[in-house]
Protein backbone atom coordinates (compact mmCIF):
# COMPACT_ATOMS: atom_id res chain seq x y z
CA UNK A 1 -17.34 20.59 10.04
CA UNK A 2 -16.68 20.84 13.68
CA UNK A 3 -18.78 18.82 16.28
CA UNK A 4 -19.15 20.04 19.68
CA UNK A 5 -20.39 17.07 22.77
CA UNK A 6 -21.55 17.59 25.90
CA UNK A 7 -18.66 19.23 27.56
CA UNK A 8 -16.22 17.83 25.51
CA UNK A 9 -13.88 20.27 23.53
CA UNK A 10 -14.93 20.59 19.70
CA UNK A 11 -13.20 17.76 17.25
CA UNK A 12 -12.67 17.90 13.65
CA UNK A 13 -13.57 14.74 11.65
CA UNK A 14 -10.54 12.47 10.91
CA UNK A 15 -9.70 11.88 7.44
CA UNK A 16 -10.08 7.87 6.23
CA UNK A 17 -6.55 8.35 4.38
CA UNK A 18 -3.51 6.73 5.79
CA UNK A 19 -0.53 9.04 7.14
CA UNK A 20 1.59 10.62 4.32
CA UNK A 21 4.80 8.69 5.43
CA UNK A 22 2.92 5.32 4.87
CA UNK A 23 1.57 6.09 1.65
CA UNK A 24 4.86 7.38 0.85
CA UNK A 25 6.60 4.03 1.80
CA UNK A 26 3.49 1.87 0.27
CA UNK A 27 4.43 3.66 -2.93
CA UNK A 28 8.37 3.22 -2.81
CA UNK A 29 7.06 -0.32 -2.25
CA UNK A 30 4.86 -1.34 -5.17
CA UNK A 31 7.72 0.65 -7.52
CA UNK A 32 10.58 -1.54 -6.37
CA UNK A 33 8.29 -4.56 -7.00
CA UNK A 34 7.73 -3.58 -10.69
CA UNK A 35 11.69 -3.11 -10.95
CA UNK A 36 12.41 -6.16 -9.64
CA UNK A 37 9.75 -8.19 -11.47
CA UNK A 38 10.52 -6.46 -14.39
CA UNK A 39 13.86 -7.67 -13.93
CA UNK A 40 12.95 -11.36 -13.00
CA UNK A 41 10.60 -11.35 -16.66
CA UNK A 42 13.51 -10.23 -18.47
CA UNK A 43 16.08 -12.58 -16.97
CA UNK A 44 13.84 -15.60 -17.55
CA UNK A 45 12.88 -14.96 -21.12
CA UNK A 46 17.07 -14.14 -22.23
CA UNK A 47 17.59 -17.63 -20.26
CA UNK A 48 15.12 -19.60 -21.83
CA UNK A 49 15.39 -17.83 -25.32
CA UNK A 50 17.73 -18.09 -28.10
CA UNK A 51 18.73 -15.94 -30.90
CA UNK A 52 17.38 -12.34 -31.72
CA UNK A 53 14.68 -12.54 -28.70
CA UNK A 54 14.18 -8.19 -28.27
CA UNK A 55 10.63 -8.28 -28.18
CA UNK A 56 10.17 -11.08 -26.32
CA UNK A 57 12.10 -9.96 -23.74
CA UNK A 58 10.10 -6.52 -23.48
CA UNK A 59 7.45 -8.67 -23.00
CA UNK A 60 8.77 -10.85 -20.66
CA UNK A 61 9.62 -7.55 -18.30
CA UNK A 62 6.43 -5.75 -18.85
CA UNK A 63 4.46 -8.83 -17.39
CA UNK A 64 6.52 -8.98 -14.86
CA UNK A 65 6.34 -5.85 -14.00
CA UNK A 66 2.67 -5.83 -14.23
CA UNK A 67 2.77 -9.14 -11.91
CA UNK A 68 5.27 -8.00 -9.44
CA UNK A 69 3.66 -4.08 -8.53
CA UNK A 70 -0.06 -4.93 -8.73
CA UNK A 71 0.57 -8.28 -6.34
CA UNK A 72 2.45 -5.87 -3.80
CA UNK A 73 -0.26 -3.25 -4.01
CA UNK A 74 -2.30 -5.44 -2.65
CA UNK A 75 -0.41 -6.02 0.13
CA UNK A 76 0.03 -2.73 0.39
CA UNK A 77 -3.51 -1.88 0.85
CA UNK A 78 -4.63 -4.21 2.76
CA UNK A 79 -1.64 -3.08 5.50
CA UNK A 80 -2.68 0.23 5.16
CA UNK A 81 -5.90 -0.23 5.47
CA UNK A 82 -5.44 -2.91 8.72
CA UNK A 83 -3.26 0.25 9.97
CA UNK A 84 -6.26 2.53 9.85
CA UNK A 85 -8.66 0.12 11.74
CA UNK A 86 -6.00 -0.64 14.51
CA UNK A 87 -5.90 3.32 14.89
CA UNK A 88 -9.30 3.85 14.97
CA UNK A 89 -10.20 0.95 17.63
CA UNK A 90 -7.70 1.89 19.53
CA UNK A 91 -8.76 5.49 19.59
CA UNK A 92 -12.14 4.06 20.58
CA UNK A 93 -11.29 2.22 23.21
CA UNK A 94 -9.58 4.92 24.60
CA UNK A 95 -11.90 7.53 24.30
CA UNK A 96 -14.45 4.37 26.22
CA UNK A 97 -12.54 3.98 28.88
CA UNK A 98 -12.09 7.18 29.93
CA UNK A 99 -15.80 8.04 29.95
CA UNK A 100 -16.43 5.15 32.20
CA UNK A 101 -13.75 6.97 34.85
C-alpha cells in the first residue's frame, strides 16, 4: 500500500518489526542465557548432591535453562520494543519540525 500527501513524495508503511541485526543479537542473547543457566542448574545440583545424582542434575539444568532464556527474553523485548518507539518518535518529531519550516 503506498500513500501519497499533499505534495509529499509517496511512502510505504513501515513494518512494526525490529531491524534484522537486533533480532539477530536479541536471539544470540536469550541462547547464551539458557547455556549459561543451564550451566549454573547443573553446577548447583552436582554441589549440593551426593551419590548417583544423573537425573537430578538434568533437571537441575533444564530449569535453569528455562529460568535463565525466558528472564532474558524479556529483557530482550522490552529493549526491542523501547528501540522501536525511540525510532518512531524520533521520526515524528522530525517529520514535525520540518513542516512547521
Amino acid at each position: 500500500m503506498v500513500r501519497v500527501s499533499d505534495g509529499e513524495a509517496p511512502t510505504t508503511p513501515r513494518s512494526a518489526l525490529p531491524g534484522r541485526r537486533a533480532r539477530a543479537v536479541a536471539t544470540l542473547a536469550i541462547l547464551l542465557a539458557g547455556v549459561c543457566g543451564g550451566l549454573i542448574g547443573y553446577a548447583l545440583v552436582d554441589v549440593s548432591c551426593t551419590g548417583e545424582c544423573n537425573w537430578q542434575q538434568g533437571v537441575g539444568a533444564l530449569v535453569g535453562a528455562a529460568v535463565g532464556a525466558s528472564g532474558v527474553a524479556v529483557v530482550a523485548s522490552l529493549t526491542l520494543r523501547a528501540m522501536h518507539e525511540w525510532r518512531t518518535s524520533s521520526r515524528a518529531g522530525s517529520r514535525s519540525a520540518r513542516r512547521s519550516r
